[in-house]
N, C-alpha and C. Protein backbone atom coordinates (compact mmCIF):
# COMPACT_ATOMS: atom_id res chain seq x y z
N UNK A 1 0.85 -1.18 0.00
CA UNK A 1 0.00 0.00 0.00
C UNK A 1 0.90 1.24 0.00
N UNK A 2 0.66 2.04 -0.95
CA UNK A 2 1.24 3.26 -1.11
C UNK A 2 0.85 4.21 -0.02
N UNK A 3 1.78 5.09 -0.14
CA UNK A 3 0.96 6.59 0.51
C UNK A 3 0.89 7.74 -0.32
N UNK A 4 -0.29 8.35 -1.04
CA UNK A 4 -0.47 9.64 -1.83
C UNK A 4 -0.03 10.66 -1.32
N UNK A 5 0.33 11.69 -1.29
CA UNK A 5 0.24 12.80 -0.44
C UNK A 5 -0.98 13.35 -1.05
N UNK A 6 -1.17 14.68 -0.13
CA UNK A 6 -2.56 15.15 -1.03
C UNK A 6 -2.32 16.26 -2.10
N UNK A 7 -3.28 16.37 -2.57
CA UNK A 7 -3.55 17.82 -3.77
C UNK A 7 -3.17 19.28 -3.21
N UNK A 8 -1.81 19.96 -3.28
CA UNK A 8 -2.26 21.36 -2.36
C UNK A 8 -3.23 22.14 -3.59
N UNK A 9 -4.04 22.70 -3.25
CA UNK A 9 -4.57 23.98 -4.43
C UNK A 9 -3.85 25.37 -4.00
N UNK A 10 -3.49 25.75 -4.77
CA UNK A 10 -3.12 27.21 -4.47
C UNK A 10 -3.66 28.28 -4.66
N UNK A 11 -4.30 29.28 -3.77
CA UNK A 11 -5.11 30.28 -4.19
C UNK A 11 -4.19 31.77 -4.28
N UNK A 12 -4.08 31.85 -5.59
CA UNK A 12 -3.17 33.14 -6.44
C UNK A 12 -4.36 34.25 -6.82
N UNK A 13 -3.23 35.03 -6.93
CA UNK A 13 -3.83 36.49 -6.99
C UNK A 13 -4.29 36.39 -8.89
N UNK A 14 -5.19 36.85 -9.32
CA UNK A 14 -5.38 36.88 -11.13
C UNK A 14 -4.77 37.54 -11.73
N UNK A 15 -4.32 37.01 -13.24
CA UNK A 15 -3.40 37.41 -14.10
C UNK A 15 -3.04 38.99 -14.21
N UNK A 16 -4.50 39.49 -14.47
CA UNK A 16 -4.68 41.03 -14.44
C UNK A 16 -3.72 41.60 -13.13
N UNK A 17 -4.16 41.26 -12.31
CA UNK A 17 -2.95 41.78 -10.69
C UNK A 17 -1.86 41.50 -10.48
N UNK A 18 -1.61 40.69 -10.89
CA UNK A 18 0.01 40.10 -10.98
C UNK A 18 0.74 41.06 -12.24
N UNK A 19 0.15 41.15 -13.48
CA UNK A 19 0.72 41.82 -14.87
C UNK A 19 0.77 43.50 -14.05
N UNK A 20 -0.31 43.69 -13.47
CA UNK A 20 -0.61 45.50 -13.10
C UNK A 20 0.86 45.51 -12.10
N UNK A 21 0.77 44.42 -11.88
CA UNK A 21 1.81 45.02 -9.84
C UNK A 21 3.29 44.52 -11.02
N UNK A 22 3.51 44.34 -11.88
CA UNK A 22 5.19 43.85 -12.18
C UNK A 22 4.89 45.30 -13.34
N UNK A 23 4.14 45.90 -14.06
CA UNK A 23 4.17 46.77 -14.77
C UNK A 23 4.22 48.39 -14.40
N UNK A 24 3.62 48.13 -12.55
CA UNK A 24 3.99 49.68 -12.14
C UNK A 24 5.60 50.14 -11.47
N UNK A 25 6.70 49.18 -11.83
CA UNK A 25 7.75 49.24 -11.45
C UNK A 25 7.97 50.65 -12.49
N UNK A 26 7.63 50.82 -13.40
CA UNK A 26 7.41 52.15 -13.95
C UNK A 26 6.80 53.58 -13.31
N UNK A 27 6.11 53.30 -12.34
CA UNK A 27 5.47 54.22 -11.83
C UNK A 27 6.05 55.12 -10.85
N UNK A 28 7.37 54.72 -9.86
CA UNK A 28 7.84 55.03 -9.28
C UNK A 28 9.09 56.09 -10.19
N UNK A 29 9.17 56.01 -11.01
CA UNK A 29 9.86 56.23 -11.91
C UNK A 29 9.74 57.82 -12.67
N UNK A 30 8.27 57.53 -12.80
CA UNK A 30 7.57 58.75 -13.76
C UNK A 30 7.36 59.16 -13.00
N UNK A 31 7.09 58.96 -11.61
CA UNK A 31 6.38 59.98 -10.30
C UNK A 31 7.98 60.86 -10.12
N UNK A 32 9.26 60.37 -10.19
CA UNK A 32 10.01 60.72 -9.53
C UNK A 32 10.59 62.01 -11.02
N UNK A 33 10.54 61.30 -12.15
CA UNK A 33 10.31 62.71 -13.13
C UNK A 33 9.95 63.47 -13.45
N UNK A 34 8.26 63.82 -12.85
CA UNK A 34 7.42 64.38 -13.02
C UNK A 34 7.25 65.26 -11.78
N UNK A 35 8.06 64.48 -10.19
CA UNK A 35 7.98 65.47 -9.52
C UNK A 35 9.72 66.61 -9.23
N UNK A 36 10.40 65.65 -9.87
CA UNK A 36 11.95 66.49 -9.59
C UNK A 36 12.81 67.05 -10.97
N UNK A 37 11.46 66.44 -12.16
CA UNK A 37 12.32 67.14 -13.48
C UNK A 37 13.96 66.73 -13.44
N UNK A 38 13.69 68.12 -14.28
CA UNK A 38 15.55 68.26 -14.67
C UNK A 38 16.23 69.16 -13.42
N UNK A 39 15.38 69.29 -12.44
CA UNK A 39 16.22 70.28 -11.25
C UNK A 39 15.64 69.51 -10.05
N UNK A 40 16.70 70.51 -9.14
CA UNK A 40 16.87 70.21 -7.78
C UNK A 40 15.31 70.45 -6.98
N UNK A 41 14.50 69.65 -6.56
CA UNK A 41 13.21 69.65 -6.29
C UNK A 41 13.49 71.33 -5.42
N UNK A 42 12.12 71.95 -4.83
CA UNK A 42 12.44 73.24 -4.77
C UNK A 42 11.54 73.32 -3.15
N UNK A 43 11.18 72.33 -3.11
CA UNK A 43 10.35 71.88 -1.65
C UNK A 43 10.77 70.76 -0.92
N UNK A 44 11.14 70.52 0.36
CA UNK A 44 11.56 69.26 0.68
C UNK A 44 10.74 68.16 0.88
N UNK A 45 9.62 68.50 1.04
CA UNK A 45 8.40 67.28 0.81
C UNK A 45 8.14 67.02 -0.95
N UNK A 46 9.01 67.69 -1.81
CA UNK A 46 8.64 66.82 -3.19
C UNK A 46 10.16 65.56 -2.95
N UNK A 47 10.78 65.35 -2.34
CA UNK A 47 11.61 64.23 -1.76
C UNK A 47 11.13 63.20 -1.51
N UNK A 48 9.86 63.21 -1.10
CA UNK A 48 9.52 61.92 -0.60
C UNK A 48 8.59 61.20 -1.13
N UNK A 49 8.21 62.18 -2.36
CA UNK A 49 6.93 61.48 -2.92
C UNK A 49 7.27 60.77 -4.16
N UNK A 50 8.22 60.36 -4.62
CA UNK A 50 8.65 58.98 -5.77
C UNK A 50 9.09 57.66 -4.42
N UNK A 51 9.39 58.26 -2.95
CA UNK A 51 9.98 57.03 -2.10
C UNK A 51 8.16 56.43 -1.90
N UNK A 52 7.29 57.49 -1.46
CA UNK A 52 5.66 56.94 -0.96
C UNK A 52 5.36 55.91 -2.46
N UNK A 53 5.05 56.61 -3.60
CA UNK A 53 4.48 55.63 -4.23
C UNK A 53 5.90 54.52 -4.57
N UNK A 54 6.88 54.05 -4.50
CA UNK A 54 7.63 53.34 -4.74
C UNK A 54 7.49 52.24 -3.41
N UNK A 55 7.45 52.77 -2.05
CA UNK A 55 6.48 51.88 -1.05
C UNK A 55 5.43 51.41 -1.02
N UNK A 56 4.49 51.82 -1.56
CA UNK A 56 3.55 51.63 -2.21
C UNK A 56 3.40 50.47 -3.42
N UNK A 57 4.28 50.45 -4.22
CA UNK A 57 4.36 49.31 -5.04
C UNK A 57 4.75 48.24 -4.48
N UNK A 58 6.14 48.48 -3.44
CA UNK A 58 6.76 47.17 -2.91
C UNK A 58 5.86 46.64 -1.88
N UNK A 59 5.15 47.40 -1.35
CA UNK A 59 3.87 46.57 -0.84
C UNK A 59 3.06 45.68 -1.60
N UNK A 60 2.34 46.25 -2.62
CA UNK A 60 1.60 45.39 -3.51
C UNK A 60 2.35 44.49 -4.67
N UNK A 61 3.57 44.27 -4.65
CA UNK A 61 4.47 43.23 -5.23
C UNK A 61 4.69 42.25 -4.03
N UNK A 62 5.36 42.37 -2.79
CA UNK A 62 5.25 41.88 -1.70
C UNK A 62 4.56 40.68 -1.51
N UNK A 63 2.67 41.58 -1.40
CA UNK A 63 1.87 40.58 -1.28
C UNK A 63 1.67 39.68 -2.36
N UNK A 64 1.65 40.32 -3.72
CA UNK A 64 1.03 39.47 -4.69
C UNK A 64 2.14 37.84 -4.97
N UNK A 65 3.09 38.62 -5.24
CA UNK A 65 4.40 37.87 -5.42
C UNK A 65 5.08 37.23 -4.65
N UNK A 66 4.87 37.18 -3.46
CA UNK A 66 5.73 36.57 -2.40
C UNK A 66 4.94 36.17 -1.29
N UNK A 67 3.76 35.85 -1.02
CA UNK A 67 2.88 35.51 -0.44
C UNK A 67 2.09 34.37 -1.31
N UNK A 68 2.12 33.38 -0.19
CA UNK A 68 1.59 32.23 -1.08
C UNK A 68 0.56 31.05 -0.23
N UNK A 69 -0.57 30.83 -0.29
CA UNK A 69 -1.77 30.35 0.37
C UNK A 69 -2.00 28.65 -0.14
N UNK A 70 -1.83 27.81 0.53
CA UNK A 70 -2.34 26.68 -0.04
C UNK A 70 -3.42 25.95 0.70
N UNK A 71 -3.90 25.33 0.49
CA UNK A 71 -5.04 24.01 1.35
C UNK A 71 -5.09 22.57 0.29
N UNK A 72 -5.34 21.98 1.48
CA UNK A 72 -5.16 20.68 0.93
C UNK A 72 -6.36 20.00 2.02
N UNK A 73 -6.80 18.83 1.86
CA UNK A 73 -7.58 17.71 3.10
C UNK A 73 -7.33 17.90 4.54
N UNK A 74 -5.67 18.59 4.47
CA UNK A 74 -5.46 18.38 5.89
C UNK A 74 -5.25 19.89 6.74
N UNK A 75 -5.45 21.11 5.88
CA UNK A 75 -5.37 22.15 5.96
C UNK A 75 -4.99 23.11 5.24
N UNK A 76 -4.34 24.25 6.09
CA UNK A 76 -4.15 25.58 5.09
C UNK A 76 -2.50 26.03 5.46
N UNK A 77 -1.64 26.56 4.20
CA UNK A 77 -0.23 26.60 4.13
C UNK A 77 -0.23 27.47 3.81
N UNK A 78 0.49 28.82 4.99
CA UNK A 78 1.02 30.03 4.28
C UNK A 78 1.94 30.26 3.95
N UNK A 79 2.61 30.71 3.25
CA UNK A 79 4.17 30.86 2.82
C UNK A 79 4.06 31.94 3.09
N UNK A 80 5.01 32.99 3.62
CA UNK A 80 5.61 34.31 3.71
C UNK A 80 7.26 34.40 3.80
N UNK A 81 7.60 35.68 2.95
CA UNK A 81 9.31 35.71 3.60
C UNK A 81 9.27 36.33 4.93
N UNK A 82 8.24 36.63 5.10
CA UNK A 82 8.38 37.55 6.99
C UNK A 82 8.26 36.41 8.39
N UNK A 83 6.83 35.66 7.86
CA UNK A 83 6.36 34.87 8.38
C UNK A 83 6.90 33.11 8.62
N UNK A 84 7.78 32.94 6.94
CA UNK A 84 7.82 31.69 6.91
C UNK A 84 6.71 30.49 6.57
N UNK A 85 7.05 29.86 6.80
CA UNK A 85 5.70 28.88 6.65
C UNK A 85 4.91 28.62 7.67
N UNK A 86 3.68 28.83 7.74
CA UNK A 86 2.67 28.87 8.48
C UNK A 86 1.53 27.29 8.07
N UNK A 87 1.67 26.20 9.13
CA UNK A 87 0.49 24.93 8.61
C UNK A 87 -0.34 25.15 9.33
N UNK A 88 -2.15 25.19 9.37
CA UNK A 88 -2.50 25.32 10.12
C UNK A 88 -3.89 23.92 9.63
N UNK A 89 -3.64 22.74 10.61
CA UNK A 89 -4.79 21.67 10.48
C UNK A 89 -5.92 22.11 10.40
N UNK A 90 -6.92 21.40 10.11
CA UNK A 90 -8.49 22.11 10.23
C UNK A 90 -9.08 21.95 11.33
N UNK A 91 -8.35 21.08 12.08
CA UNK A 91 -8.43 20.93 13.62
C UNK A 91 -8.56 21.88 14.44
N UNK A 92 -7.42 22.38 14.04
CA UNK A 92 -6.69 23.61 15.34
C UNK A 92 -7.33 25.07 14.64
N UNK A 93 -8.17 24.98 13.70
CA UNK A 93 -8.94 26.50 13.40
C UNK A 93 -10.27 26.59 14.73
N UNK A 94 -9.82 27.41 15.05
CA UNK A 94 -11.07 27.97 16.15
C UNK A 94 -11.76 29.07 15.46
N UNK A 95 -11.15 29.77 14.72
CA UNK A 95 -12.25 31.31 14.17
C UNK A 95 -11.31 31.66 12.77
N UNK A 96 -12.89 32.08 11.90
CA UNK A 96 -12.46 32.56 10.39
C UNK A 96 -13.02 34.03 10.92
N UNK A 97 -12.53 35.16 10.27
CA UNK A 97 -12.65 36.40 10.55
C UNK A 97 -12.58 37.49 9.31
N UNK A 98 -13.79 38.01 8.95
CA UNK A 98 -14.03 38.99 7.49
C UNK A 98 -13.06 40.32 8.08
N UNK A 99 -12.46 40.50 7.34
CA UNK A 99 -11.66 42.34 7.86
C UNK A 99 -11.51 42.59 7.14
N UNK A 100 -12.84 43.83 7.07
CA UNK A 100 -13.52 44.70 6.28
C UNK A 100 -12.54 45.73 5.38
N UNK A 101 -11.51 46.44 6.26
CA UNK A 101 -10.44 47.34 5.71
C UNK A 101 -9.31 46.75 4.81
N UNK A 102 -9.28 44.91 5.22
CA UNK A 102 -8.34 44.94 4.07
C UNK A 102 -8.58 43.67 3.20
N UNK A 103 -10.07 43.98 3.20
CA UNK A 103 -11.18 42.79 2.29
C UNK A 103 -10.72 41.42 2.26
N UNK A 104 -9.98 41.26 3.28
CA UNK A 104 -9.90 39.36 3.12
C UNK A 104 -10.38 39.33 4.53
N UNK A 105 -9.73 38.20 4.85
CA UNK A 105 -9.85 36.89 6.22
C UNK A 105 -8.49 36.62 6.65
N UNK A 106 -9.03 36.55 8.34
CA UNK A 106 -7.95 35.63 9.12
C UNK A 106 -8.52 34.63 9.43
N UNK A 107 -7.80 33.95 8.99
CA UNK A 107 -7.99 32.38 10.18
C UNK A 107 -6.91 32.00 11.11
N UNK A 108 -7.86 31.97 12.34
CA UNK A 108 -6.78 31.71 13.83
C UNK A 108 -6.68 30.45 14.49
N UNK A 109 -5.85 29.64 14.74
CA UNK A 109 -5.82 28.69 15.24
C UNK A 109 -5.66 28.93 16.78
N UNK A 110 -5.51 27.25 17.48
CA UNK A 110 -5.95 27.86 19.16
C UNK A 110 -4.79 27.96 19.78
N UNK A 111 -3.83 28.01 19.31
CA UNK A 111 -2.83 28.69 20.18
C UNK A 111 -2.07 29.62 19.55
N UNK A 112 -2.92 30.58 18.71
CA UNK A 112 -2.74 31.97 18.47
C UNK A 112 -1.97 32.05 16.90
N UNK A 113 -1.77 31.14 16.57
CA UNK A 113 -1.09 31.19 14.71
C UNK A 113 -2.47 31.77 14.19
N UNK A 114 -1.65 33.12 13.20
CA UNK A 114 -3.05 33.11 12.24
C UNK A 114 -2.58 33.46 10.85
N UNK A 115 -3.62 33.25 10.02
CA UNK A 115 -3.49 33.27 8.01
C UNK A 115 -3.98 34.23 7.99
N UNK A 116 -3.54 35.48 7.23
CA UNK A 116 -4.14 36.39 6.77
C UNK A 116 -4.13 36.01 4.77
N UNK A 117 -5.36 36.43 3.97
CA UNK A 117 -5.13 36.34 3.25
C UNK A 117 -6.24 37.08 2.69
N UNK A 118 -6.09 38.01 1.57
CA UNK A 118 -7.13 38.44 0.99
C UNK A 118 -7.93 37.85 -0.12
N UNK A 119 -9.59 38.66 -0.45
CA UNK A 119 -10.52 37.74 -0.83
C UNK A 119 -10.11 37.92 -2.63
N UNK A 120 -9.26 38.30 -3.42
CA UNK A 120 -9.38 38.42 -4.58
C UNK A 120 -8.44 37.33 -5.37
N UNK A 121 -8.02 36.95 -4.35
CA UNK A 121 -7.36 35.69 -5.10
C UNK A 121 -8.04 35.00 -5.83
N UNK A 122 -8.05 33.90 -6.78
CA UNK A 122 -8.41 33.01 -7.44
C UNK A 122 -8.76 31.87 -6.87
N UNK A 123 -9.56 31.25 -7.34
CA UNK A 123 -10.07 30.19 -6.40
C UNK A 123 -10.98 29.80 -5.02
N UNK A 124 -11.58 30.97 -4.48
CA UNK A 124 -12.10 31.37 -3.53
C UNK A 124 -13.29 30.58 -3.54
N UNK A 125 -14.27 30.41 -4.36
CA UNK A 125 -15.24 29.60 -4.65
C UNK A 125 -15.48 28.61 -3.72
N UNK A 126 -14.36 27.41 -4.47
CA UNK A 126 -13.67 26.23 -4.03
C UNK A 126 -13.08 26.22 -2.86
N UNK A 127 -12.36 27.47 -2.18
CA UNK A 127 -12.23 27.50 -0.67
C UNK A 127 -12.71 27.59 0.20
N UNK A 128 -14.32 28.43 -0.10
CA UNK A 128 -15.12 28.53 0.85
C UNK A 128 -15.91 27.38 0.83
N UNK A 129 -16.01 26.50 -0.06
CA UNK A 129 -16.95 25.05 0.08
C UNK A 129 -15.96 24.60 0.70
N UNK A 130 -14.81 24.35 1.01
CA UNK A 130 -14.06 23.68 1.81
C UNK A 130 -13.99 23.73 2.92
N UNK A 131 -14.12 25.11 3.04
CA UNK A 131 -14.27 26.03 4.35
C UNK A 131 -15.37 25.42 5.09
N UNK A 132 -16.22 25.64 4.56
CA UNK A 132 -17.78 24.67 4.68
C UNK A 132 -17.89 23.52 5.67
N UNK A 133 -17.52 22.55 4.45
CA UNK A 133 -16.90 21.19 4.57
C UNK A 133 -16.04 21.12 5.92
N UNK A 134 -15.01 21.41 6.01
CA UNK A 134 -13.82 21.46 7.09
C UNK A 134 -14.17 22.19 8.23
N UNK A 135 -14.28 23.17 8.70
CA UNK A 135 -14.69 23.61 9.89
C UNK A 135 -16.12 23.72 10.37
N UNK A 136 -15.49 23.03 11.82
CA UNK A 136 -17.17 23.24 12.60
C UNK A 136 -17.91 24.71 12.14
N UNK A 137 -18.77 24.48 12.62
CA UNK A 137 -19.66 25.77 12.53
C UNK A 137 -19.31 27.04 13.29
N UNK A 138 -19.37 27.21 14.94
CA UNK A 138 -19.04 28.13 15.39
C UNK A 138 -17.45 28.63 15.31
N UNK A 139 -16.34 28.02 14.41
CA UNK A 139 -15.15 28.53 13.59
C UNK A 139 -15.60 29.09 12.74
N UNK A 140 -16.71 28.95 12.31
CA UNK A 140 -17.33 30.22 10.58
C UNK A 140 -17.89 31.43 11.31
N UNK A 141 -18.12 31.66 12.71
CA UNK A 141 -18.90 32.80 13.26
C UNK A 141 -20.34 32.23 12.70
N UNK A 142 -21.19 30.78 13.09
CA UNK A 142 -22.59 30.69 12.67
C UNK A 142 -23.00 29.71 13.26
């Protein structure tokens, strides 16, 4: 008798968001031409505004690109470079959580690990029937 491992699915961000966030590496660029020209900026707050939207991008490259969500039968796998890898069984989920300001979900396990991941990823459908499926009820808030 063999042993399978299981299916991870991976829930990724869509083509459109991934192409937008590797194409505004330009943006930081034109902000910084458009605000310092051919001269010495003439205000010291026009200094900082090619660094804001250039933070701004490496945020939303960050997440899209280097943040990575899986589930499988036996749970949910976060990848982060901050975080590392995060497993969390469907066991050990005590609470799924909507947060409104940054339109996804946490899910917390019971001794305090939690997944943050937002709702525009791909595949969401299929995660929330799982979601379903896999956690008790009062872990969905119902």
């Amino acid at each position: 008798m063999t042993y399978a491992a299981p299916q991870l699915t991976q829930l990724r961000y869509p083509l459109w968001l991934r192409t937008a966030s590797a194409a505004f590496i330009a943006l930081p660029i034109a902000t910084a031409w458009f605000v310092w020209g051919q001269q010495v900026p003439a205000e010291e707050w026009h200094n900082i505004v090619p660094y804001i939207v250039l933070g701004a991008w490496l945020a939303l490259t960050y997440q899209v690109f280097l943040v990575e969500v899986y589930y499988d039968e036996r749970g949910i796998t976060y990848v982060s470079p901050m975080a590392g890898v995060v497993r969390l069984n469907w066991s050990e989920i005590v609470a799924l959580y909507y947060v409104k300001g940054f339109d996804g979900c946490v899910i917390e396990a019971d001794d305090g690990r939690r997944i943050w991941f937002q709702l525009w990823r791909t595949g969401m459908a299929e995660f929330a029937d799982t979601i379903h499926t896999r956690l008790p009820r009062h872990a969905r808030g119902g």
